[in-house]
Protein backbone atom coordinates (compact mmCIF):
# COMPACT_ATOMS: atom_id res chain seq x y z
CA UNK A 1 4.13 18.50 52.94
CA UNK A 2 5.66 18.65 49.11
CA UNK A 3 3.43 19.85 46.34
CA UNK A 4 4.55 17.85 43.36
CA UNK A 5 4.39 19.90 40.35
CA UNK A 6 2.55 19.45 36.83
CA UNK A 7 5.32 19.61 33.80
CA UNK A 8 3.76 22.24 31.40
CA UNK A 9 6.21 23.34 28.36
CA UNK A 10 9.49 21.18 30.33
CA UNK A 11 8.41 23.39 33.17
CA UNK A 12 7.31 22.51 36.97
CA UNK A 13 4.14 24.47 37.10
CA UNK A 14 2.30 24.43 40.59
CA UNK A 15 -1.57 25.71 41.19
CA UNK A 16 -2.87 27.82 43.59
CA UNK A 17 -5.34 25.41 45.09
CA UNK A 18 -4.02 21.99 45.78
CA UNK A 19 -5.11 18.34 47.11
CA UNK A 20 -4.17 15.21 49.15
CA UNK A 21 -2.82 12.32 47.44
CA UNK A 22 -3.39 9.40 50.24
CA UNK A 23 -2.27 5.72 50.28
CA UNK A 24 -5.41 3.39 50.40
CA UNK A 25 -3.80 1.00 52.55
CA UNK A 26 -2.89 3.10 55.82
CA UNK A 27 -4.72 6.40 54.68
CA UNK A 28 -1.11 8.02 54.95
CA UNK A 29 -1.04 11.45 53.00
CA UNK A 30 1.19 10.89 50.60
CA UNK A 31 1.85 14.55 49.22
CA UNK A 32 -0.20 17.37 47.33
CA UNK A 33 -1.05 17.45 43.82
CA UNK A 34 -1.89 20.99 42.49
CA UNK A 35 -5.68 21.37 41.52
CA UNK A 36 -5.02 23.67 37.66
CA UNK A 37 -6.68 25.80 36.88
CA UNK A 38 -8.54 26.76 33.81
CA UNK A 39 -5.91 28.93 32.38
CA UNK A 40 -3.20 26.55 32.84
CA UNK A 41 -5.11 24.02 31.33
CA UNK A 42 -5.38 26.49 28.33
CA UNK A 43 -1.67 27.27 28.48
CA UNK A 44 -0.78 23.39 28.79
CA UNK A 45 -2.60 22.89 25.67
CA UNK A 46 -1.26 26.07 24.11
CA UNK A 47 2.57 24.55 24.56
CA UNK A 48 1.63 21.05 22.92
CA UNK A 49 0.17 23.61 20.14
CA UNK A 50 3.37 25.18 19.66
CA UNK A 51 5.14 22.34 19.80
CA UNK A 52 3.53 19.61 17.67
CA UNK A 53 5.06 20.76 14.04
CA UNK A 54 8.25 20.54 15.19
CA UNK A 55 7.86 17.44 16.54
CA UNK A 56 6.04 15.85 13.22
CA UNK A 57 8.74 17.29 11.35
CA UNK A 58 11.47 15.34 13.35
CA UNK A 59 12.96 12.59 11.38
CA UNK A 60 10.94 9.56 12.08
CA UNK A 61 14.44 8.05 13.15
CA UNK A 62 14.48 11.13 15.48
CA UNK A 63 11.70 10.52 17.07
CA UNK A 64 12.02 6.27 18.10
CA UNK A 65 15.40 7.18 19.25
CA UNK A 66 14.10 8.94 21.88
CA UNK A 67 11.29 7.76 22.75
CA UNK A 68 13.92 4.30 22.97
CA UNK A 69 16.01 6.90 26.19
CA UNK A 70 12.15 7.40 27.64
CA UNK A 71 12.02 3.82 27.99
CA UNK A 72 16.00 3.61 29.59
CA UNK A 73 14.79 6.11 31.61
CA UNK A 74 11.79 4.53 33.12
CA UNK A 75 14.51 0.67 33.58
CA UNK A 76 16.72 3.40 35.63
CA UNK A 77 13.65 4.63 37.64
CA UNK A 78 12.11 1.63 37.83
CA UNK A 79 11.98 1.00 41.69
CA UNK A 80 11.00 4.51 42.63
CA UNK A 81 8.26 4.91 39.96
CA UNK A 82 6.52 1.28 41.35
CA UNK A 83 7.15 2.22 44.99
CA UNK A 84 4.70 5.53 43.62
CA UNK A 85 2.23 2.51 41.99
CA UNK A 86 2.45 0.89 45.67
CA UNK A 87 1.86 3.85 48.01
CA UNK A 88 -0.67 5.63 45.69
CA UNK A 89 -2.75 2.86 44.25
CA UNK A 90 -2.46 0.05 46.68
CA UNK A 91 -1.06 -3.17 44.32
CA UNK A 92 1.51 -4.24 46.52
CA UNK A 93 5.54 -4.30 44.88
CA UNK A 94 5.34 -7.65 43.51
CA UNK A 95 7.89 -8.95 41.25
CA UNK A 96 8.81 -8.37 37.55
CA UNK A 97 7.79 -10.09 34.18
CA UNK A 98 4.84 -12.05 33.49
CA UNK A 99 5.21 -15.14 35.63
CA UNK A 100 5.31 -12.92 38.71
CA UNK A 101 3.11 -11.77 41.13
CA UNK A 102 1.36 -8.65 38.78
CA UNK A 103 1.93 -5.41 40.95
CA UNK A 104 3.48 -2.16 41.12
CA UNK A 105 6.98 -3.87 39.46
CA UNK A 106 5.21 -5.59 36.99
CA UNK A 107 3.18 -2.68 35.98
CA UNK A 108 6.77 -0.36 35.39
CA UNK A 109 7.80 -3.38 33.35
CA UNK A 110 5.05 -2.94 31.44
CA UNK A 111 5.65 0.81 30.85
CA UNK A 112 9.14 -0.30 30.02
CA UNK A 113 7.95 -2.88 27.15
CA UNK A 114 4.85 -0.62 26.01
CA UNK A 115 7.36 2.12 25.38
CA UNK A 116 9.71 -0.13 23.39
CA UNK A 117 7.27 -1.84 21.16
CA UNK A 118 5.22 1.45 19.66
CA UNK A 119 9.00 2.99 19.34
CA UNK A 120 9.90 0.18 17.08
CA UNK A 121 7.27 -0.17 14.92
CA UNK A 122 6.70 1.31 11.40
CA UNK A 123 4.15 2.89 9.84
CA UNK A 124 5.12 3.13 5.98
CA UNK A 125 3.36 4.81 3.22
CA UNK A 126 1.35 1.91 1.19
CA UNK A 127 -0.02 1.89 -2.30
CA UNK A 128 -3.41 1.10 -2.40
CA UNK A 129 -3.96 0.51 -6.03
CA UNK A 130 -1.65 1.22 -9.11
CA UNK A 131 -2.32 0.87 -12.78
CA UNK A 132 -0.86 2.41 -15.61
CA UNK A 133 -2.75 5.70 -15.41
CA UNK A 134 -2.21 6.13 -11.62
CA UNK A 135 -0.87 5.44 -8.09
CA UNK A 136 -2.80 6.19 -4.73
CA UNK A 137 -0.86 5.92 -1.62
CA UNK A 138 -2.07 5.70 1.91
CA UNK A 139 0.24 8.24 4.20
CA UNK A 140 -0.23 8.11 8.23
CA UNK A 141 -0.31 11.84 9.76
CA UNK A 142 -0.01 12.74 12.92
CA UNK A 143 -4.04 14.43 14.19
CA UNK A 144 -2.27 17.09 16.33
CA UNK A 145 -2.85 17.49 19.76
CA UNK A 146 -3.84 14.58 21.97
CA UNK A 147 -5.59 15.00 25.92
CA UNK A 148 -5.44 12.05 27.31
CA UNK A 149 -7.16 10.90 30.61
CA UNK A 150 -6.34 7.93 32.51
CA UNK A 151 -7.65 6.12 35.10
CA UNK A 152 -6.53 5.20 38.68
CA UNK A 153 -6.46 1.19 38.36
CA UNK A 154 -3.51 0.86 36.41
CA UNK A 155 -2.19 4.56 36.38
CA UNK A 156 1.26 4.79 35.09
CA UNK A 157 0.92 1.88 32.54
CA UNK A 158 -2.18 3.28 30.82
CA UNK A 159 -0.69 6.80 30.92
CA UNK A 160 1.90 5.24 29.24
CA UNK A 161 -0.74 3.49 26.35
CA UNK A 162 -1.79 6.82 25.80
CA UNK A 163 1.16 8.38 25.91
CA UNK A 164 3.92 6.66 23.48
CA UNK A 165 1.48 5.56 20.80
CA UNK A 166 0.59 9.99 20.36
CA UNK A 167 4.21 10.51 20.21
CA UNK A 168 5.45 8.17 18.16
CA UNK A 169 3.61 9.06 15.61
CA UNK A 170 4.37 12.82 15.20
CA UNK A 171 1.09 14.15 18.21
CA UNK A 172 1.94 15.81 21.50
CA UNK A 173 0.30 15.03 24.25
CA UNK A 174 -1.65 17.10 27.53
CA UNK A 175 -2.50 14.20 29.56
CA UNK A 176 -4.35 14.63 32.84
CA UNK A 177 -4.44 11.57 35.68
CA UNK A 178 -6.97 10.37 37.57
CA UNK A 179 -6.97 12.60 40.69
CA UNK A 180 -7.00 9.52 43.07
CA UNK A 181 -3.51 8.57 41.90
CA UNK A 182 -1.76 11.47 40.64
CA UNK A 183 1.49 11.93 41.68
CA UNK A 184 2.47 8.60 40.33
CA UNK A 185 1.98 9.72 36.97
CA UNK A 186 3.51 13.45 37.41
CA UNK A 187 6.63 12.14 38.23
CA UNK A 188 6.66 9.81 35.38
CA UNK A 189 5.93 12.54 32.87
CA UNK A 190 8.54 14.67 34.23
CA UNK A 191 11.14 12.09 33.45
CA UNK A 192 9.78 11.56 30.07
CA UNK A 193 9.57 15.90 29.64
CA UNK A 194 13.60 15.57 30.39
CA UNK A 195 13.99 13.37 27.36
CA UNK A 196 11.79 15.34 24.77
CA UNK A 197 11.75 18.90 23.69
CA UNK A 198 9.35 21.39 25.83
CA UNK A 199 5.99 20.96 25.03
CA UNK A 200 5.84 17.71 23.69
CA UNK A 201 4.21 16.19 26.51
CA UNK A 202 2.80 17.88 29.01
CA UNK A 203 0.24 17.27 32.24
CA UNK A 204 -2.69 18.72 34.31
CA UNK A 205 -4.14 17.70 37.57
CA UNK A 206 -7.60 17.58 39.63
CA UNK A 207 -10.82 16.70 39.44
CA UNK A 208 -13.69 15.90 36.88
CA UNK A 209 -13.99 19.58 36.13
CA UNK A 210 -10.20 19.65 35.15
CA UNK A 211 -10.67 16.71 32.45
CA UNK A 212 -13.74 18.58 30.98
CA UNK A 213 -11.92 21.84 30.75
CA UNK A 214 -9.25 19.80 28.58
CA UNK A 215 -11.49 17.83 26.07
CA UNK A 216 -13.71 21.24 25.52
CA UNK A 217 -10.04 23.09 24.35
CA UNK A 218 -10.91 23.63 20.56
CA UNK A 219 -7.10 22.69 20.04
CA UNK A 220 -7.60 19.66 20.98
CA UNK A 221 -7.73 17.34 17.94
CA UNK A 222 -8.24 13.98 19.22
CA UNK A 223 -9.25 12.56 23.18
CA UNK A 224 -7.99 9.45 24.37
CA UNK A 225 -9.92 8.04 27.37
CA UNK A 226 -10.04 5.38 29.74
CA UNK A 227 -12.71 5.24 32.66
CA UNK A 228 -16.22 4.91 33.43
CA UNK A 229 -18.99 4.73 30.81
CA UNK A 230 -20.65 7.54 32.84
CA UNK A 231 -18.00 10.03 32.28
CA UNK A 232 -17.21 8.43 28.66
CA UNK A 233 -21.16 9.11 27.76
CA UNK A 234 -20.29 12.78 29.11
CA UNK A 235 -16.81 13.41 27.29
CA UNK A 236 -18.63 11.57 23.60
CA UNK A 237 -21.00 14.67 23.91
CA UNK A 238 -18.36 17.29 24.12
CA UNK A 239 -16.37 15.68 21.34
CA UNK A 240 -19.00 15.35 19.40
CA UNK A 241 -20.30 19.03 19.94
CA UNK A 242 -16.58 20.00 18.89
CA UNK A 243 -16.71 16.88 16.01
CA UNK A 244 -12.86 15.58 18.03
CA UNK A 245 -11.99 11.67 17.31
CA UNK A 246 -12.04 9.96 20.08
CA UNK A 247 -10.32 6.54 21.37
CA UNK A 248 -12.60 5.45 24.59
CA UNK A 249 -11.90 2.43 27.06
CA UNK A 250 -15.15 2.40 28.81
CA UNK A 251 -14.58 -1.01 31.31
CA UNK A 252 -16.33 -3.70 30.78
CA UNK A 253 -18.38 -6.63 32.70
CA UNK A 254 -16.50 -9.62 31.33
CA UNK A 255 -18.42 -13.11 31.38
CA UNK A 256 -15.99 -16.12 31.40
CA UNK A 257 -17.56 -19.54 30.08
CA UNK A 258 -16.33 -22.74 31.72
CA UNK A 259 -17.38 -25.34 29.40
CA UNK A 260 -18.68 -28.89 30.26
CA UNK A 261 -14.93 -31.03 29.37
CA UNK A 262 -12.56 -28.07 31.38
CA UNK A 263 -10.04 -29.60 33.70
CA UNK A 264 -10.93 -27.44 36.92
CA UNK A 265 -7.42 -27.65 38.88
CA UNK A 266 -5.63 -27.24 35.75
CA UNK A 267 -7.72 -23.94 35.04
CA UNK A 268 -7.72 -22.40 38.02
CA UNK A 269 -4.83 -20.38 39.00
CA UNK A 270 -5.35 -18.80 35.18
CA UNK A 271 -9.37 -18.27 35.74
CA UNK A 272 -8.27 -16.42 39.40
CA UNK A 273 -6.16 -14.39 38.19
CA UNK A 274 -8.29 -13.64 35.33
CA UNK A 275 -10.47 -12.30 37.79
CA UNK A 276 -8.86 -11.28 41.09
CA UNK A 277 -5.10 -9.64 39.09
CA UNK A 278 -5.23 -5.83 40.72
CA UNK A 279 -8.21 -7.27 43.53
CA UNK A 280 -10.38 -6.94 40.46
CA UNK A 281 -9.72 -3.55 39.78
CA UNK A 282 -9.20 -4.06 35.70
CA UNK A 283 -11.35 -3.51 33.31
CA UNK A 284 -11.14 -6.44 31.40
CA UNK A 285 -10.96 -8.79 34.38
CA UNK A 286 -13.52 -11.94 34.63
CA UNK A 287 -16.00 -10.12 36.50
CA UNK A 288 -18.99 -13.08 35.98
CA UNK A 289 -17.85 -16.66 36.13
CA UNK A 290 -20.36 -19.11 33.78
CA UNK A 291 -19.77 -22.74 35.25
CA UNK A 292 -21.23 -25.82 33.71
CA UNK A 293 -23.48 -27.98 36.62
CA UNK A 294 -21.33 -30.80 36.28
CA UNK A 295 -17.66 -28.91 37.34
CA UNK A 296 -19.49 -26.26 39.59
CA UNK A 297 -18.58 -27.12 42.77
CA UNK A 298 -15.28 -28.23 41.66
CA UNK A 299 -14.29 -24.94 40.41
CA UNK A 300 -16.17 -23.13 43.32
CA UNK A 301 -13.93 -25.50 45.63
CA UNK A 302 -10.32 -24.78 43.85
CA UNK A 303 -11.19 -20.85 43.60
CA UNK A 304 -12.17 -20.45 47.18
CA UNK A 305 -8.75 -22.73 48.03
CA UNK A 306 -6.60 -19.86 46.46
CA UNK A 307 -8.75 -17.40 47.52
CA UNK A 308 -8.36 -18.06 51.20
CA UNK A 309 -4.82 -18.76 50.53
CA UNK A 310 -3.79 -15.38 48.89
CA UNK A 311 -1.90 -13.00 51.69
CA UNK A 312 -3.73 -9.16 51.63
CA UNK A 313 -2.18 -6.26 53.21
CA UNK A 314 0.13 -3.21 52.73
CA UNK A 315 1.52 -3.86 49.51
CA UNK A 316 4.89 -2.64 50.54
CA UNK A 317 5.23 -5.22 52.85
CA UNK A 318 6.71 -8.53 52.38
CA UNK A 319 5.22 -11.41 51.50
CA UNK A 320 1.72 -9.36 49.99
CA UNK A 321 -0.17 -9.58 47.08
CA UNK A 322 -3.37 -8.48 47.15
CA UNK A 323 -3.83 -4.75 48.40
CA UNK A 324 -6.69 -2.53 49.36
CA UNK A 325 -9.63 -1.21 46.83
CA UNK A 326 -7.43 2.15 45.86
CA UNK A 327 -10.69 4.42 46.97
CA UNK A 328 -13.52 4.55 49.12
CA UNK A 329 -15.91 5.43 46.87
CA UNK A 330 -15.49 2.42 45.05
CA UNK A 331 -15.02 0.54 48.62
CA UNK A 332 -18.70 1.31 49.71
CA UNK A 333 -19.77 0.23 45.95
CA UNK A 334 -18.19 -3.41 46.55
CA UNK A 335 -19.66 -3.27 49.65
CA UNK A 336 -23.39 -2.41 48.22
CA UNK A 337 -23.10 -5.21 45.82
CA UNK A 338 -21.94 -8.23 48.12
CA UNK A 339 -24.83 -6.92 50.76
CA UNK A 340 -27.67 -7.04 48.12
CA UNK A 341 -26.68 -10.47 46.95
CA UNK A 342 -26.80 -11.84 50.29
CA UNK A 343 -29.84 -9.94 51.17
CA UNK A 344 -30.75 -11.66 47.80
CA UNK A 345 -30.27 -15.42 48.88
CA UNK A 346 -27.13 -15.46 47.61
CA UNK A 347 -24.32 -17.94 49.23
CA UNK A 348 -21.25 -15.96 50.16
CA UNK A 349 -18.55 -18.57 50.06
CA UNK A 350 -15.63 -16.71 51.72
CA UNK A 351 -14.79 -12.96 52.43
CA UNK A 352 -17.70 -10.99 51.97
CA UNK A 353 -16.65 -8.79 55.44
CA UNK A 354 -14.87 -5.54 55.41
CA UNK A 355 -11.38 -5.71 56.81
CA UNK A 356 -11.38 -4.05 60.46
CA UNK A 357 -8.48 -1.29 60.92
CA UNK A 358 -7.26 1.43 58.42
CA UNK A 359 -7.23 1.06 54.64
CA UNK A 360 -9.47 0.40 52.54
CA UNK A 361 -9.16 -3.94 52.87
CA UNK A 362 -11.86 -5.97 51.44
CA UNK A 363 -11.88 -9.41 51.43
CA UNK A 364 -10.98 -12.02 48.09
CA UNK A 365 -15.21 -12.99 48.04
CA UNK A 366 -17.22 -15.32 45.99
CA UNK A 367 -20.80 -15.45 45.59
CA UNK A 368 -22.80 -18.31 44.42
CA UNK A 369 -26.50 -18.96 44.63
CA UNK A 370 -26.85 -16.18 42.41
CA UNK A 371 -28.21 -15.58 38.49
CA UNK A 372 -28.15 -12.95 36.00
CA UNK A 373 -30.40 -9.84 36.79
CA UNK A 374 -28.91 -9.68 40.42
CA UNK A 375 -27.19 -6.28 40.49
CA UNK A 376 -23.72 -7.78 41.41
CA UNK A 377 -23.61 -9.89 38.13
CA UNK A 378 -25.43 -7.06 36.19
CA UNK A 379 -23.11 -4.27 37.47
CA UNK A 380 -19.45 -4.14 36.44
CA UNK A 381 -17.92 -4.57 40.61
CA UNK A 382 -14.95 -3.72 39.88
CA UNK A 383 -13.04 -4.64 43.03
CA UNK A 384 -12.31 -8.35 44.48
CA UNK A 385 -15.51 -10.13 43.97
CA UNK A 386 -16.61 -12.82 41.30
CA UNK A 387 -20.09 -14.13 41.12
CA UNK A 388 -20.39 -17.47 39.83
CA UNK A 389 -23.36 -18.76 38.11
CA UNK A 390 -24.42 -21.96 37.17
CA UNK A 391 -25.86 -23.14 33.95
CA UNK A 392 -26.92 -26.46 32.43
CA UNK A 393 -26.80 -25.33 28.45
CA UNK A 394 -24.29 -23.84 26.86
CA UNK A 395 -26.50 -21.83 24.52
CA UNK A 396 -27.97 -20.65 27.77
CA UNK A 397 -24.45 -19.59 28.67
CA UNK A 398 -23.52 -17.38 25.27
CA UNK A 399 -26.63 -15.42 25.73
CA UNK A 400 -25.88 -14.33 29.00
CA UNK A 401 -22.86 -12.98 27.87
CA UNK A 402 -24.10 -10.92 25.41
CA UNK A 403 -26.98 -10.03 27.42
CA UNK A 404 -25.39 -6.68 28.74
CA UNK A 405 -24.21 -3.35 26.97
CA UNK A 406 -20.72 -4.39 27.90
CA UNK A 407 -18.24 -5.90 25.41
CA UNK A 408 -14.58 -5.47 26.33
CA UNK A 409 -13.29 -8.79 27.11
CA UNK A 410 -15.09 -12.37 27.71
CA UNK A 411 -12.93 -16.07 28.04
CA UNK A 412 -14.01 -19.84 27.04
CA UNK A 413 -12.61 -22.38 29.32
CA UNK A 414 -12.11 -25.98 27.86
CA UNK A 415 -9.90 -29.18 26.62
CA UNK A 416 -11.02 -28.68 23.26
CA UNK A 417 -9.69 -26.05 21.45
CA UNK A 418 -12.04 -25.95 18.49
CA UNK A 419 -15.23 -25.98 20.63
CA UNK A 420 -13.98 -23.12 22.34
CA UNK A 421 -12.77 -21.32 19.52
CA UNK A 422 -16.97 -21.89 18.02
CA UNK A 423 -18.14 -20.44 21.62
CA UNK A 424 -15.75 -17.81 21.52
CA UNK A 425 -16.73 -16.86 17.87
CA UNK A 426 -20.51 -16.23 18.95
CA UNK A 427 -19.45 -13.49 22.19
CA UNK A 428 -20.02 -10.21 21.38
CA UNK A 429 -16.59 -8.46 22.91
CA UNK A 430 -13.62 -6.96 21.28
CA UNK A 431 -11.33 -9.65 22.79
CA UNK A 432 -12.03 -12.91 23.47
CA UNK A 433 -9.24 -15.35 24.87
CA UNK A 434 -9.04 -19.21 25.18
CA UNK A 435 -8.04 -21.13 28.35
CA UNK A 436 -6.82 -17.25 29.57
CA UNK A 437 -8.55 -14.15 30.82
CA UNK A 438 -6.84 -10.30 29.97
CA UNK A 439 -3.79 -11.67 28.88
CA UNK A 440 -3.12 -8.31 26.60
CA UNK A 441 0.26 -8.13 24.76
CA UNK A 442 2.08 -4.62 23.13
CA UNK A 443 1.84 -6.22 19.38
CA UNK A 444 -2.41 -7.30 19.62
CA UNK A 445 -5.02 -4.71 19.23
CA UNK A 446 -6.79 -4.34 22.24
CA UNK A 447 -10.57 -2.51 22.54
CA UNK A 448 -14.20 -2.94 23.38
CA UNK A 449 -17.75 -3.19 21.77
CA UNK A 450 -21.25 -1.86 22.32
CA UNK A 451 -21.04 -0.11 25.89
CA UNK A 452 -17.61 -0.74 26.44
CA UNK A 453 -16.26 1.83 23.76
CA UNK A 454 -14.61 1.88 20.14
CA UNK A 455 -11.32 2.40 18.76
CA UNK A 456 -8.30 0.40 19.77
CA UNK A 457 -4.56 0.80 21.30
CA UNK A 458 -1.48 -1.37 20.70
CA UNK A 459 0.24 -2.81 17.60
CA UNK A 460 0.22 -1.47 14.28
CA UNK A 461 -3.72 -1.03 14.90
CA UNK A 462 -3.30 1.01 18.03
CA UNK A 463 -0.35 2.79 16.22
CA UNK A 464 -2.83 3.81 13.26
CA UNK A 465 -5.27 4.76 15.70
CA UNK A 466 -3.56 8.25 16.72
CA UNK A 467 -3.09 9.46 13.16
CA UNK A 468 -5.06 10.18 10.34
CA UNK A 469 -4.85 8.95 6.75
CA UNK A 470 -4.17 11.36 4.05
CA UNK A 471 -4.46 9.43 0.20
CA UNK A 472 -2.12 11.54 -2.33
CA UNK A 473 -3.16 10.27 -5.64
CA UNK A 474 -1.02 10.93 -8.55
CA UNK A 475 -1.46 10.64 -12.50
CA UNK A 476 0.98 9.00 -14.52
């Protein structure tokens, strides 16, 4: 069985303890991933250190140009990386570009265009105010030293968010993955380490303890995260005990609205995927459905038609496209959820059974019969179920959207673009989309409110985000 190694300092470093990598759909181990230890979590963070003024000192020219051969690099290893995607976190292949099926290809594509876009952009020194005494301009510095941790939904592609953004602008990077999908992301990083100089971007592997052992390093200087608001509440603490920036993606519980004049058929391949792209397993995925009484069992009737109709199996099989739920743990949570509604009265309209056989298959399931305070509405599911809720008023509908601590992402479904934009206004969430649901793009700032975290990634805005301002003020 191979051990796939960690890249510290453009080095294959392997660990003394190791653990199983397995695919969710067949339970297959897939390899080993090395469990590090605390001193080579010190030394990983010790090489990004070393090699962080170097890098900042690059020309800025320098530094695009390369990061321009990371993205080549990840085009030429396209195939291989997604097949990684496929076996280790269950979205099956799927096809490329944004009117395909969104799996494992689409997600390299992504990495591909999310490397391109932060290595084009500038960041140019601005004058903030000038008169004839004086000029005060705004310069962007890099903070340092970046750990990032990312998550096991979308593995490589968020490794990559927190990745190229760091880099770009003058950081290295430690970055540990989530230890449900990790070999995925090692083998990305060592294609990027063959690019850059030694040091520059560097991993570590395992669990929980692992991630803690990074964000407590004193050198780190800023923490980008992307997970649960459980272990975001416990990673705030330690950067706050060690005052570190932080960027946090804590998931969210997104409400979609379906106003009273939506066309349902012409909505509803947009609102499923909304909710159902990666069986669910995104954080800002519709994850409660709001339905005016007069189109609810019209849009109950067109969901549960492409529902039913929607193929699920091994994603590297032909002809899939939804997978498993990547781990058991969250398996048994989906499964908690969809048995309390129904013990709750709720109507489960299809799925709602676990898959017999190996993987971990659940069922494309909608719930109706159900209302806010039921813990599968109230609870972020995070796997392939939407509850859908009826409502008669539409100011009824805004405040149970903002009734929870989450605020990542919320949509407004409707023929009239101005009375969606005045619902949209009043939802308290950091993005709010029209007649679409998660639709994020490399150029539009992208983060949450209230429980759902602070700072943002992509653009300019997410560019800005992973370096600090620095005012030189000079007298005339």
């Amino acid at each position: 069985m191979k051990t796939y190694a960690n890249t510290v300092n453009g080095r294959p470093v392997t660990s003394d303890r190791s653990f199983e990598s397995k695919n969710p759909a067949t339970g297959e181990v897939l390899g080993l991933v090395p469990h590090s230890s605390a001193d080579q979590v010190a030394q990983a963070v010790a090489a990004a250190k070393a090699a962080q003024p170097a890098w900042a000192a690059r020309p800025d020219a320098e530094r695009k140009a390369l990061l321009m051969k990371v993205a080549e690099a990840i085009k030429a290893n396209a195939d291989d990386l997604a097949r990684w995607v496929t076996r280790e976190q269950g979205k099956p292949l799927g096809g490329v570009g944004p009117d395909q099926v969104p799996g494992a290809r689409f997600e390299i594509w992504g990495c591909e265009v999310w490397t391109q876009v932060p290595a084009s952009l500038e960041l140019p020194v601005e004058t903030v105010f000038e008169d004839e005494t004086r000029r005060d301009e705004m310069h962007r510095k890099p903070f340092g030293v970046i750990a990032a941790i990312a998550p096991w939904n979308w593995p490589l592609l968020i490794a990559i968010w927190q990745i190229v953004p760091s880099l770009r602008a003058g950081n290295t990077v430690v970055i540990k993955p989530s230890e449900y999908t990790s070999i995925g992301t090692l083998e990305l990083v060592r294609l990027i380490a063959e690019i850059l100089p030694p040091g520059v971007v560097n991993t570590v592997s395992g669990p929980g303890e692992v991630g803690a052992q990074l964000v407590e390093n004193r050198d780190i200087d800023k923490i980008m995260f992307t997970g649960s608001s459980a272990t975001g509440s416990r990673i705030a603490a330690i950067a706050a005990k060690n005052l570190t920036p932080t960027t946090m993606e804590l998931g969210g519980n997104d409400a979609a609205i379906v106003l009273p004049d939506a066309d349902p058929k012409a909505m509803a391949m947009g609102l499923f995927w909304g909710a159902f792209i990666n069986m669910g397993q995104t954080c800002a995925a519709a994850k409660r459905l709001y339905v005016h009484e007069s189109l609810y069992d019209a849009v109950v009737a067109e969901l549960k038609a492409l529902a039913t109709a929607m193929p699920m199996g091994n994603g590297m099989d032909d002809g899939v496209v939804m997978g498993p739920i990547q781990n058991r743990m969250q398996f048994d949570k989906v499964v908690s959820l969809v048995d309390q509604a129904r013990a709750g009265g709720a109507t489960i309209v299809c799925g709602g059974e676990a898959k017999a056989g190996p993987g971990n298959f659940y069922p494309l399931t909608l719930v109706t019969d159900i209302a806010d305070g039921a813990s599968l509405v109230d609870q972020e599911q995070f796997g392939p179920v939407l509850p859908i809720i009826k409502y008669r008023d539409v100011e009824d509908a805004i405040a149970s959207a903002n009734r929870l601590e989450a605020g990542l992402g919320a949509s407004v479904w409707s023929t009239d673009i101005d009375k969606a934009r005045a619902v949209a206004a009043r939802i308290e969430a950091g993005t709010v989309w029209i007649n679409q649901h998660g639709m994020i793009h490399p150029m539009v700032p992208f983060g949450g409110t209230k429980g759902s975290g602070w700072g943002v990634e992509f653009g300019v805005d997410g560019l800005k985000a992973v370096t600090q301002p620095q005012v030189i003020s000079i007298k005339k």
